[in-house]
C-alpha atoms as a PDB file:
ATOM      1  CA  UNK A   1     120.318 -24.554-123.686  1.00  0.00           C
ATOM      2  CA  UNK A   2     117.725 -26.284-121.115  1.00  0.00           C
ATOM      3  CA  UNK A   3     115.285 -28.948-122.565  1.00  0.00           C
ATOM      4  CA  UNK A   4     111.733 -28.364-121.624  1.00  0.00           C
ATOM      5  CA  UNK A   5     110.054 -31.726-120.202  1.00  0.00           C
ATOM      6  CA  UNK A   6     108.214 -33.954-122.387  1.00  0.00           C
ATOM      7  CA  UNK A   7     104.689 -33.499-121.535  1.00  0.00           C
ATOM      8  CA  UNK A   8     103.422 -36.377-123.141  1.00  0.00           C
ATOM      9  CA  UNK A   9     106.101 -39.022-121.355  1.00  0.00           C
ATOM     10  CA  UNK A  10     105.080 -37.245-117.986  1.00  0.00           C
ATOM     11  CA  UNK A  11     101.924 -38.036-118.911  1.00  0.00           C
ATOM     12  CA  UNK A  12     102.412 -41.209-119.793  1.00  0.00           C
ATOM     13  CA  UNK A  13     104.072 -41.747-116.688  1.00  0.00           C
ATOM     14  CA  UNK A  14     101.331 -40.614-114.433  1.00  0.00           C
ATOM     15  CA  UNK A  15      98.651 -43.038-116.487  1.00  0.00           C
ATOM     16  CA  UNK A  16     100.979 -45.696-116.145  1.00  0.00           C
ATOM     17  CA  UNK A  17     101.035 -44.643-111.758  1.00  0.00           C
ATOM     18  CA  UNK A  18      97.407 -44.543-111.781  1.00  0.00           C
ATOM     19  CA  UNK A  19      96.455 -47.642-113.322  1.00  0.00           C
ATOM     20  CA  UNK A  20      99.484 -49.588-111.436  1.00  0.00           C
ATOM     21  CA  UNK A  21      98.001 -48.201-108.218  1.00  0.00           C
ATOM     22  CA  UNK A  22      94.130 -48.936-109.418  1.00  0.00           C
ATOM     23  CA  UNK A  23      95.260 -52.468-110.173  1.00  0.00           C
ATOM     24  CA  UNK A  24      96.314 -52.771-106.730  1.00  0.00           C
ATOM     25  CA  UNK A  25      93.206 -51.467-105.305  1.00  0.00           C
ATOM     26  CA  UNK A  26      91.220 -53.726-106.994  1.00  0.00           C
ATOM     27  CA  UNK A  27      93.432 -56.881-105.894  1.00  0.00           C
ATOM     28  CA  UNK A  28      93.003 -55.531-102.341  1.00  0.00           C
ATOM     29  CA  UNK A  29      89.626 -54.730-102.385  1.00  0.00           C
ATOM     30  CA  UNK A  30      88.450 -58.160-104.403  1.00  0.00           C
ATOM     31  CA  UNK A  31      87.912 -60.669-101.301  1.00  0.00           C
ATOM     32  CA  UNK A  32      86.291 -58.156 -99.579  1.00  0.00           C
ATOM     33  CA  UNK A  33      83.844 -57.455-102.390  1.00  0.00           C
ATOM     34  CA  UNK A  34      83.859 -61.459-102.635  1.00  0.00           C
ATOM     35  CA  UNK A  35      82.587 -61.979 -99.032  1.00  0.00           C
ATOM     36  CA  UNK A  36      80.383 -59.202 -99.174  1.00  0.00           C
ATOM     37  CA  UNK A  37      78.335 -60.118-102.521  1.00  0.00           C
ATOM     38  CA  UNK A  38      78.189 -63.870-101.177  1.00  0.00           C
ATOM     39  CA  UNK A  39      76.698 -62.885 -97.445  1.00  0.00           C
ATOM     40  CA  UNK A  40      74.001 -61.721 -99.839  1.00  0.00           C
ATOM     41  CA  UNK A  41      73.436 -65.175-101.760  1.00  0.00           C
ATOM     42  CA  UNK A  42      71.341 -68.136-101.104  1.00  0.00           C
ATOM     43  CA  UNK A  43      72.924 -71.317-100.468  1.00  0.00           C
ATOM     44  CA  UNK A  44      72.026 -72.448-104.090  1.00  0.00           C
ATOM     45  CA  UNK A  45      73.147 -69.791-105.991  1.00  0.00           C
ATOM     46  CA  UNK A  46      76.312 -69.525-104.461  1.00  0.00           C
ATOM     47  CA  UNK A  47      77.292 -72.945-104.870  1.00  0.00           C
ATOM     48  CA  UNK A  48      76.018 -72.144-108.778  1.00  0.00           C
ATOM     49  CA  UNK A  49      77.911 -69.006-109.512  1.00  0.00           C
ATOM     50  CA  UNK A  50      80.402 -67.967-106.209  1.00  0.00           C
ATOM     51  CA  UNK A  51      81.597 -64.859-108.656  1.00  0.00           C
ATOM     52  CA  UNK A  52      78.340 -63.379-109.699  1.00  0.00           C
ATOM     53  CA  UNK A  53      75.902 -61.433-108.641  1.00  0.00           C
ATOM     54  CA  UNK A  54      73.192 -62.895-106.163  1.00  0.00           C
ATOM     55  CA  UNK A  55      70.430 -63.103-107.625  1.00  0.00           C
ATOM     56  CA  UNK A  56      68.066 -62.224-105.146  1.00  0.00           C
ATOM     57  CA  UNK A  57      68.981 -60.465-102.118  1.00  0.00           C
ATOM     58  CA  UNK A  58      68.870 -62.690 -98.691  1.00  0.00           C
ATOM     59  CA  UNK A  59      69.471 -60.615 -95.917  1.00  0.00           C
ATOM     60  CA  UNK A  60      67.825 -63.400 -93.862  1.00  0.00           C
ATOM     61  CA  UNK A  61      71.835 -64.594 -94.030  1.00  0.00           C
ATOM     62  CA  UNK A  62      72.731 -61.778 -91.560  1.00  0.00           C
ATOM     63  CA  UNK A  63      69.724 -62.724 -89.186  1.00  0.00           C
ATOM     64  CA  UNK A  64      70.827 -66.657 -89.272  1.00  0.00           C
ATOM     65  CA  UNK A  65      74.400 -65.814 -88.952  1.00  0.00           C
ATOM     66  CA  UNK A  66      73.691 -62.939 -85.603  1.00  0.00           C
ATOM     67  CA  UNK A  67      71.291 -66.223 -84.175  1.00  0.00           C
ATOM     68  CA  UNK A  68      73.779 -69.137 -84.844  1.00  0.00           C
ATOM     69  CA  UNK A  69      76.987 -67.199 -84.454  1.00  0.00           C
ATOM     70  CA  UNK A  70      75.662 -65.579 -80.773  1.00  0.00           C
ATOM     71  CA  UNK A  71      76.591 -62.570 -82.154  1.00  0.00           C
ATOM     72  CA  UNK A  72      75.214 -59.875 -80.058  1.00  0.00           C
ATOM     73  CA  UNK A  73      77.148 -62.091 -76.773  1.00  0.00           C
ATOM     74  CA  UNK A  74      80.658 -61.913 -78.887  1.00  0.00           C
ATOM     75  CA  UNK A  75      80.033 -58.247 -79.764  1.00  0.00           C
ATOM     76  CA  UNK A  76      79.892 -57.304 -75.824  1.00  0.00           C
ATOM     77  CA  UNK A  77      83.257 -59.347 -75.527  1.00  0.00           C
ATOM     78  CA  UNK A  78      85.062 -58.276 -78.028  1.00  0.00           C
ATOM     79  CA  UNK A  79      83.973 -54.500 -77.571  1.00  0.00           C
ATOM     80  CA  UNK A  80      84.953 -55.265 -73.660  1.00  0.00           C
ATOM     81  CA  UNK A  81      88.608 -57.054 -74.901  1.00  0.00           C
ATOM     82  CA  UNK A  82      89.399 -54.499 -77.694  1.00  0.00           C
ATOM     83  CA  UNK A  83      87.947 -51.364 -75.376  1.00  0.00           C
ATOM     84  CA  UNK A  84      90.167 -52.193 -71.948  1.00  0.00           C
ATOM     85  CA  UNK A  85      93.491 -53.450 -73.994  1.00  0.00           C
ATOM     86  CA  UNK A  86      93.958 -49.965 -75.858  1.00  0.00           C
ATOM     87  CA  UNK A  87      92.972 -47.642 -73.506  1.00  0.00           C
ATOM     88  CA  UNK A  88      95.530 -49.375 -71.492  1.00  0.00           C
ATOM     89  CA  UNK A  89      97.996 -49.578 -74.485  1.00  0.00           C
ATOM     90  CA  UNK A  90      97.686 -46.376 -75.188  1.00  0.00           C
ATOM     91  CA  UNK A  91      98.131 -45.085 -71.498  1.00  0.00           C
ATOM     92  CA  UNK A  92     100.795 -47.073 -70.404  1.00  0.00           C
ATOM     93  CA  UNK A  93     102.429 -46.643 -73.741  1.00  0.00           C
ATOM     94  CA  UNK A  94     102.550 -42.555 -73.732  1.00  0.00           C
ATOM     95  CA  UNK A  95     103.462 -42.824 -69.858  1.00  0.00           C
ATOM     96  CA  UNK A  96     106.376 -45.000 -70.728  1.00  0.00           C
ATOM     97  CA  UNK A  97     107.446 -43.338 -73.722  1.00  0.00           C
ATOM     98  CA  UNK A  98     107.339 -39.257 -72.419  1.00  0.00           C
ATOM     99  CA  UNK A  99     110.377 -40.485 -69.983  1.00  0.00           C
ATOM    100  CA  UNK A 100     112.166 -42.294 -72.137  1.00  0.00           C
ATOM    101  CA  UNK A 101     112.116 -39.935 -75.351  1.00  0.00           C
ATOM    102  CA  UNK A 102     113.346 -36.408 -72.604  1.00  0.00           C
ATOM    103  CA  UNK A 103     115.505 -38.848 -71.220  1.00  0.00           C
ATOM    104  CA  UNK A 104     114.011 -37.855 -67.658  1.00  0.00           C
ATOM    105  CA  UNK A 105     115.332 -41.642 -65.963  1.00  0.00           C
ATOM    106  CA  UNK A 106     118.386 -43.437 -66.317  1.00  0.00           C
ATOM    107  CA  UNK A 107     119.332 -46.269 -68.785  1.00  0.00           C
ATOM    108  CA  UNK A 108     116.221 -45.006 -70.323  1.00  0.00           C
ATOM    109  CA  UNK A 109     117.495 -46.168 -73.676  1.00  0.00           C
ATOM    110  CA  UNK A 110     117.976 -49.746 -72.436  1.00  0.00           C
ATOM    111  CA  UNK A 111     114.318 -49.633 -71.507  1.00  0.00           C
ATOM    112  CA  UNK A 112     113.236 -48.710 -74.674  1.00  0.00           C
ATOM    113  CA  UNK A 113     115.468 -51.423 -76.422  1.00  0.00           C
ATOM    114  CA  UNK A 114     113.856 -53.842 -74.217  1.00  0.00           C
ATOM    115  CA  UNK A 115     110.298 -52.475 -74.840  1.00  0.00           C
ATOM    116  CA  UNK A 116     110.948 -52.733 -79.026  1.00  0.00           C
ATOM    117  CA  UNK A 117     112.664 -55.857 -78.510  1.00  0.00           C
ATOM    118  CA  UNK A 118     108.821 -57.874 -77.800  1.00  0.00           C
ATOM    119  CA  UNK A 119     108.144 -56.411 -81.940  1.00  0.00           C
ATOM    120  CA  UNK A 120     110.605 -59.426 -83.050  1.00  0.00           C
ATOM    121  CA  UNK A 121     109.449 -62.143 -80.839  1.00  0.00           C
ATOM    122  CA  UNK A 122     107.995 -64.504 -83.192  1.00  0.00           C
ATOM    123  CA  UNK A 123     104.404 -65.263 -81.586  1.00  0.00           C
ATOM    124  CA  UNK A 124     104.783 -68.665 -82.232  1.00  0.00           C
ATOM    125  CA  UNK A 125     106.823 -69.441 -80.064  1.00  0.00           C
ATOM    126  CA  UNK A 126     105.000 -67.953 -76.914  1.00  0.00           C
ATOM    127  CA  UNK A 127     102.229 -70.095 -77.593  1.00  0.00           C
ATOM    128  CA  UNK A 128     102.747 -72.553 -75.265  1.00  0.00           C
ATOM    129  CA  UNK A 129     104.903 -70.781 -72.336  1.00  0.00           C
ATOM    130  CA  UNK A 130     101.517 -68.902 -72.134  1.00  0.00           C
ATOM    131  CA  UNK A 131      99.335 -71.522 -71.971  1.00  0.00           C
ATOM    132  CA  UNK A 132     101.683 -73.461 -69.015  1.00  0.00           C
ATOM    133  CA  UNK A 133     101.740 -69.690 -67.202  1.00  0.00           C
ATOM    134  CA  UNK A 134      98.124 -68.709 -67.761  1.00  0.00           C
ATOM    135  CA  UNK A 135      96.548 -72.545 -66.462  1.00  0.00           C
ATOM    136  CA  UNK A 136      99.113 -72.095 -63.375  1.00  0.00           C
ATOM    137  CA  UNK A 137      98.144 -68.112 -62.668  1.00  0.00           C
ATOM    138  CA  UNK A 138      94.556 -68.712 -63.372  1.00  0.00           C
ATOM    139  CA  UNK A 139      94.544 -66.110 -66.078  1.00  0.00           C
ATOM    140  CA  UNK A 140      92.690 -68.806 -68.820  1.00  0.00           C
ATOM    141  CA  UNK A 141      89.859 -66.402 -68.958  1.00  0.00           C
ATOM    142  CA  UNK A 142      89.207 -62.792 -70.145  1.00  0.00           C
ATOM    143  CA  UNK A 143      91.130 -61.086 -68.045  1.00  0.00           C
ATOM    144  CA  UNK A 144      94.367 -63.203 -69.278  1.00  0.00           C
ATOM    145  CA  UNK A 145      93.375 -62.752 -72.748  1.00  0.00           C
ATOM    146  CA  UNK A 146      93.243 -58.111 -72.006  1.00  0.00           C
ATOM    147  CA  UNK A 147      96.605 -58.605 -70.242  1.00  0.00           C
ATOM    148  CA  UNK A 148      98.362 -61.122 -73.533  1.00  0.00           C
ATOM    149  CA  UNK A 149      96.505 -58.718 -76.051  1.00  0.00           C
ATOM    150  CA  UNK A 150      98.522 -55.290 -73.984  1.00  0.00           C
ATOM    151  CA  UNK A 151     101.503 -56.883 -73.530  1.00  0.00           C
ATOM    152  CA  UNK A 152     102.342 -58.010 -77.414  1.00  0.00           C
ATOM    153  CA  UNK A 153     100.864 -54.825 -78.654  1.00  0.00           C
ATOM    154  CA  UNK A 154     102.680 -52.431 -76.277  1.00  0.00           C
ATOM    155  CA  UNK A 155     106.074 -52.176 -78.196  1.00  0.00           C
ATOM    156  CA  UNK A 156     104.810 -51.200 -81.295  1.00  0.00           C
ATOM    157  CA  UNK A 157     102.608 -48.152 -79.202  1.00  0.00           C
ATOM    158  CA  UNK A 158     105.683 -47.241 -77.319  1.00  0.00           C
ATOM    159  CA  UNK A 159     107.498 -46.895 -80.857  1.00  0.00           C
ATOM    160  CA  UNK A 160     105.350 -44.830 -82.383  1.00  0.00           C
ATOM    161  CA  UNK A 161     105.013 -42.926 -78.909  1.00  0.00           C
ATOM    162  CA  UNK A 162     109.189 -42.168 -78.737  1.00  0.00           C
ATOM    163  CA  UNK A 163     109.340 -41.472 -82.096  1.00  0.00           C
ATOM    164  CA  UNK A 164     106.880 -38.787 -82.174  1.00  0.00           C
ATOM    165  CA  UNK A 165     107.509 -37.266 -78.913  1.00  0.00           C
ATOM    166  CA  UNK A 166     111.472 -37.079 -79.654  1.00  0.00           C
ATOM    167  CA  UNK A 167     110.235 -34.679 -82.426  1.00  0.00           C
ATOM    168  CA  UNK A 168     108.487 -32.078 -80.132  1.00  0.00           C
ATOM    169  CA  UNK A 169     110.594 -29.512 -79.485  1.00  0.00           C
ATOM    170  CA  UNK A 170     112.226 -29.478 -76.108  1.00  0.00           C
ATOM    171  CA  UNK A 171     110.729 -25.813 -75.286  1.00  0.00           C
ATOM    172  CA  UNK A 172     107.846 -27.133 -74.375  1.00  0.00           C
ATOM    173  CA  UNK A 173     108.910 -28.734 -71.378  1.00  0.00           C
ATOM    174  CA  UNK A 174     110.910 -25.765 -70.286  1.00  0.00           C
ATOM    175  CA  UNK A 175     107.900 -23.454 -70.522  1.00  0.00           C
ATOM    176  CA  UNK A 176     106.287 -26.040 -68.615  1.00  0.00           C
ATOM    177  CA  UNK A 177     108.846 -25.874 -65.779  1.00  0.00           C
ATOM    178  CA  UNK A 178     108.852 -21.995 -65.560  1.00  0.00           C
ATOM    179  CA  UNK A 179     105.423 -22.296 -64.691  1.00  0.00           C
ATOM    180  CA  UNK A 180     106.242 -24.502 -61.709  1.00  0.00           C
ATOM    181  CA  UNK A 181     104.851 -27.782 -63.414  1.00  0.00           C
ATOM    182  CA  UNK A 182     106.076 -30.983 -62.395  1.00  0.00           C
ATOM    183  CA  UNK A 183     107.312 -33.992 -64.785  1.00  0.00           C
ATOM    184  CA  UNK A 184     104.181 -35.822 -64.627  1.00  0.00           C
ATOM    185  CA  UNK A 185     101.903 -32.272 -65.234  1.00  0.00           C
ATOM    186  CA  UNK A 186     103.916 -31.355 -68.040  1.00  0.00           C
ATOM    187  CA  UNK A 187     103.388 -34.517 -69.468  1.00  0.00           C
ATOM    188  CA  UNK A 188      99.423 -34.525 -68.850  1.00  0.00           C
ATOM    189  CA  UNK A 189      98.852 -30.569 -69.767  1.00  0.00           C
ATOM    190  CA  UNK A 190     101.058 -30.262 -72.261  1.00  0.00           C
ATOM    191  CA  UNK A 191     102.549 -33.305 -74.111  1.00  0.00           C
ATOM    192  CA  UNK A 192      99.468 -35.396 -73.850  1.00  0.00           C
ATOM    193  CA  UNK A 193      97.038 -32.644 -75.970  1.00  0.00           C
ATOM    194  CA  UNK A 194      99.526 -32.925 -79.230  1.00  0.00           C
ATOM    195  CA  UNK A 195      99.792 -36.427 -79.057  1.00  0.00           C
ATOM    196  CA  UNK A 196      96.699 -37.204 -80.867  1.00  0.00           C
ATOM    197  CA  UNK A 197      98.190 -38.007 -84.545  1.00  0.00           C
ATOM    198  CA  UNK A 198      99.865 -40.451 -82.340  1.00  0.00           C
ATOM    199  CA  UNK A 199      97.294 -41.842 -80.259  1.00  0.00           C
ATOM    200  CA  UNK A 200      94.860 -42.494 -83.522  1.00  0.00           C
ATOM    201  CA  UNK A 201      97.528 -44.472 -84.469  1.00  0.00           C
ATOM    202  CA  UNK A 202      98.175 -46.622 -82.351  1.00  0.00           C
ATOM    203  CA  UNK A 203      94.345 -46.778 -80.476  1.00  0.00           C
ATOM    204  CA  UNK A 204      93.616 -48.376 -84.804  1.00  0.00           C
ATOM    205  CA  UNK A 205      96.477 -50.769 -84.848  1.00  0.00           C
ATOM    206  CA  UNK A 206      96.026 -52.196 -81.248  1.00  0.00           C
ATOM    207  CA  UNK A 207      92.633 -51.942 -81.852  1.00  0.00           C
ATOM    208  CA  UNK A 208      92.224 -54.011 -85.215  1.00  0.00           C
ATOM    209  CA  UNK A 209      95.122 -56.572 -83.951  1.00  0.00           C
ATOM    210  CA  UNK A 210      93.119 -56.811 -81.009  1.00  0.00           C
ATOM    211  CA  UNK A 211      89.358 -57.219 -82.729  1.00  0.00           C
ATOM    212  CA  UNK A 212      90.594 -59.695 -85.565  1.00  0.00           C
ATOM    213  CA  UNK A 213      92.632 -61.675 -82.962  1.00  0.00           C
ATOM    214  CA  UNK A 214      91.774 -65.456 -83.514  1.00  0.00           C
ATOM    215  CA  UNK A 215      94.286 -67.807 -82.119  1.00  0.00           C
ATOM    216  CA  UNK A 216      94.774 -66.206 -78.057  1.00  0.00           C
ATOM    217  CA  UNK A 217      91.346 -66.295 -77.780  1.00  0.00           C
ATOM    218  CA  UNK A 218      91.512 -70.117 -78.555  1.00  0.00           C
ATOM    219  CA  UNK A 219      94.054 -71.146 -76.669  1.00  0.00           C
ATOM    220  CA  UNK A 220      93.342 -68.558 -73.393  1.00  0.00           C
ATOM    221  CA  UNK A 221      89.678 -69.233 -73.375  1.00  0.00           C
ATOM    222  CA  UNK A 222      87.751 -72.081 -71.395  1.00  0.00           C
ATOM    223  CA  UNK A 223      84.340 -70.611 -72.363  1.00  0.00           C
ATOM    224  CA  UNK A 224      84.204 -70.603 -75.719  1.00  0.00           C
ATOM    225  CA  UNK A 225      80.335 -69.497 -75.797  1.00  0.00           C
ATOM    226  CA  UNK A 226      81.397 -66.442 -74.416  1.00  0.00           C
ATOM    227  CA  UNK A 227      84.552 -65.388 -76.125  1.00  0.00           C
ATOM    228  CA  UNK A 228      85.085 -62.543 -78.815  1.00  0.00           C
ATOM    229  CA  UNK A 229      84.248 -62.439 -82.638  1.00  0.00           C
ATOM    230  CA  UNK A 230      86.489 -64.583 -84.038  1.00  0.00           C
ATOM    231  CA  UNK A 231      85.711 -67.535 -82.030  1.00  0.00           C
ATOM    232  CA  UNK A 232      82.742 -67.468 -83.661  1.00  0.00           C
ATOM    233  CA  UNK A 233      83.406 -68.474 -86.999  1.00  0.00           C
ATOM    234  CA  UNK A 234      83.505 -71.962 -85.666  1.00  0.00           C
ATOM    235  CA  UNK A 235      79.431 -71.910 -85.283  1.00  0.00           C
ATOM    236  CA  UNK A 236      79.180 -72.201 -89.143  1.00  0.00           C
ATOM    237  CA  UNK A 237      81.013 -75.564 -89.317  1.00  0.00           C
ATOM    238  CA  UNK A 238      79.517 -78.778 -88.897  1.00  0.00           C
ATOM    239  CA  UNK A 239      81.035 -82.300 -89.395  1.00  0.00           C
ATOM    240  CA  UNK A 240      79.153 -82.345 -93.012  1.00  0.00           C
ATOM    241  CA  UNK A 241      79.483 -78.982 -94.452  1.00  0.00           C
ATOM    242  CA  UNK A 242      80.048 -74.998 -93.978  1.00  0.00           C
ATOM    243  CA  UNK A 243      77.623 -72.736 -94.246  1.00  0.00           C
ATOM    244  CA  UNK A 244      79.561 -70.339 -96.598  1.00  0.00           C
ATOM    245  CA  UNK A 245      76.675 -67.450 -96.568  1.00  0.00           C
ATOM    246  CA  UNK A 246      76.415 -67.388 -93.226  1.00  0.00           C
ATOM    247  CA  UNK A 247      79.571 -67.698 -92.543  1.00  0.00           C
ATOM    248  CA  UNK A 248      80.146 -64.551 -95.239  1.00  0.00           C
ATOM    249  CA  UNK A 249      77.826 -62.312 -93.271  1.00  0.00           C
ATOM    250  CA  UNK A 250      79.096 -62.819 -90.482  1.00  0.00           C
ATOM    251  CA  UNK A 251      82.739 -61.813 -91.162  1.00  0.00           C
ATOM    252  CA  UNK A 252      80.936 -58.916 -92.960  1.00  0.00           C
ATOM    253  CA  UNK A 253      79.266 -57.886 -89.455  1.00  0.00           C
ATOM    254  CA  UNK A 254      82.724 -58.392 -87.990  1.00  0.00           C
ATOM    255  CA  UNK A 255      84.287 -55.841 -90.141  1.00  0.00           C
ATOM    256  CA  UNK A 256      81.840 -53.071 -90.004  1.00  0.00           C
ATOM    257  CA  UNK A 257      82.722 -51.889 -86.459  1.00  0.00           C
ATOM    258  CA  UNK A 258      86.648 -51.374 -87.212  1.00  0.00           C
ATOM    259  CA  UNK A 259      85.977 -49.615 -90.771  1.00  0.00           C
ATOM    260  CA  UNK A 260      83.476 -47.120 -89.054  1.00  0.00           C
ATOM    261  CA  UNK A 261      86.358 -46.666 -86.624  1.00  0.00           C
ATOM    262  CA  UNK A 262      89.111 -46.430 -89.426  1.00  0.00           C
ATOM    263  CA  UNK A 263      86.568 -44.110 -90.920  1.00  0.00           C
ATOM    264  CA  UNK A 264      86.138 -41.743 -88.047  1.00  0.00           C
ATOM    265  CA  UNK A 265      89.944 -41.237 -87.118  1.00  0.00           C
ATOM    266  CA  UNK A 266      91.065 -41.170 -90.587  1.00  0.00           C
ATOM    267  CA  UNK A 267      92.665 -38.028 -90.460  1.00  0.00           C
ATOM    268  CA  UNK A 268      93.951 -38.490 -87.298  1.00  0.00           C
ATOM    269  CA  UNK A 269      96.112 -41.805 -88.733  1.00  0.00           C
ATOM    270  CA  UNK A 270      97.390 -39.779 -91.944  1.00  0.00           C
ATOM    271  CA  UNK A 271      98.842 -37.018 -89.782  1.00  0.00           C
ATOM    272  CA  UNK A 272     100.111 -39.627 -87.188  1.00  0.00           C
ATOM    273  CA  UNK A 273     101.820 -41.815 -89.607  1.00  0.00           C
ATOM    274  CA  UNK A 274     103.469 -38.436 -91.881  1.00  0.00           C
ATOM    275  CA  UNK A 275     104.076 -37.110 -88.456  1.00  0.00           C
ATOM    276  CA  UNK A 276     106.585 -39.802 -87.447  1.00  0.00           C
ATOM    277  CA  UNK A 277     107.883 -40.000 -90.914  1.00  0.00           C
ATOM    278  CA  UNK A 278     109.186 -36.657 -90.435  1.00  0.00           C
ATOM    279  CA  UNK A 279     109.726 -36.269 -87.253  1.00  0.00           C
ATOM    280  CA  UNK A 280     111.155 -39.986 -85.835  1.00  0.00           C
END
């Protein structure tokens, strides 16, 4: 004799799920609801009520904190920083990784060992063998802050890269060589198309470690007029006070350019990630 499921305990069970996953929703999504709401308060009433509702609307906060902030100057840099490092994440990544996955080059799994191995370097402590190396090279400037930003986020691309192509199927290459292709065309014509779940991935990681990057830019940077996003957040301090408002709009500006990104390539990421759970 076979018992039937409880209904009601499964039930149960899945309201019990629901709200435990709601709950954590709503502690990740309360600071951002926190520093949105406040961007839209005047100076008074947030230093009133910081938890309410404003109440009137001041969107004059988002024209003071573009003006004071040099906003539309960071934008360029950090669209120029965030733009050059992943495309050249994601290229060098998927040229390293197609080799080392077919095995196609010896002691290619000591490469990849030695790629992976940068993920546990604490960054800490490469704060100031970087500074000594970039004031000697001359790299204190944007162009030192592309290469830092490609180099720490390389190992996680060429990760995700391995993984994923280790779980195409070998037959693909082969057809590829019937046809007379070469290593490198193989790779381009027909690995490179079905790497996309792949690519998303990695193009929004490097891309929001990149964007949200704070403490490179500080130390890399001479000119800090003209250095990304982040380094803007100091415009809102003075030696009295904070402009909190301002200061809340324009993280809120900051933000808006990675979540339309997330946004777009959403689908992409979810197949990427469920991809390499499978596959990897």
């Amino acid at each position: 004799m076979t018992l039937k499921p409880v209904k009601p305990l499964r039930a149960l069970g899945s309201i019990g799920l629901y709200g435990f996953l709601t709950a954590i929703a709503l502690v990740v999504l309360f600071p951002l609801g926190f520093m949105v709401i406040n961007s839209l308060k005047e100076v008074p009433d947030f230093a009133r009520n910081p938890f309410g509702s404003p109440s009137t609307i001041a969107w004059g906060n988002y024209v003071s904190a573009w003006i004071n902030g040099r906003f539309s100057v960071r934008l360029g840099v950090s669209l120029l920083v965030t733009g050059t490092s992943v495309v050249s994440i994601v290229g060098i990544g998927a040229l390293a990784s197609y080799p080392i996955a077919r095995r196609l080059i010896r002691g290619g799994s000591r490469f990849y060992l030695l790629f992976i191995s940068g993920i546990f370097i604490p960054a800490q402590i490469t704060y100031l063998p970087l500074v000594v190396f970039a004031r000697v090279a001359g790299l204190n400037n944007i162009l030192g802050l592309i290469l830092t930003m490609i180099a720490f986020q390389l190992p996680m691309a060429i990760l995700v890269f391995v993984g994923f192509i280790k779980g195409l199927p070998k037959e693909l290459d082969e057809s590829g060589r019937i046809d007379g292709l070469g290593d490198f065309a193989i790779f381009r014509l027909i690995i490179l198309p079905i790497l996309s779940p792949a690519v998303s991935v990695v193009v929004i990681t490097a891309s929001l470690a990149v964007w949200n990057n704070f403490f490179y830019s500080f130390i890399l940077l001479k000119n800090v007029n003209n250095s990304p996003l982040p380094l803007g957040l100091f415009a809102f301090k003075s030696s009295f006070r904070v402009t909190y408002t301002e200061l809340f709009a324009y993280m809120t500006s900051m933000l808006v350019p990675m979540l339309t990104l997330y946004v777009l390539m959403q689908r992409n990421i979810i197949k990427g990630l469920t991809a390499g759970a499978v596959k990897g």
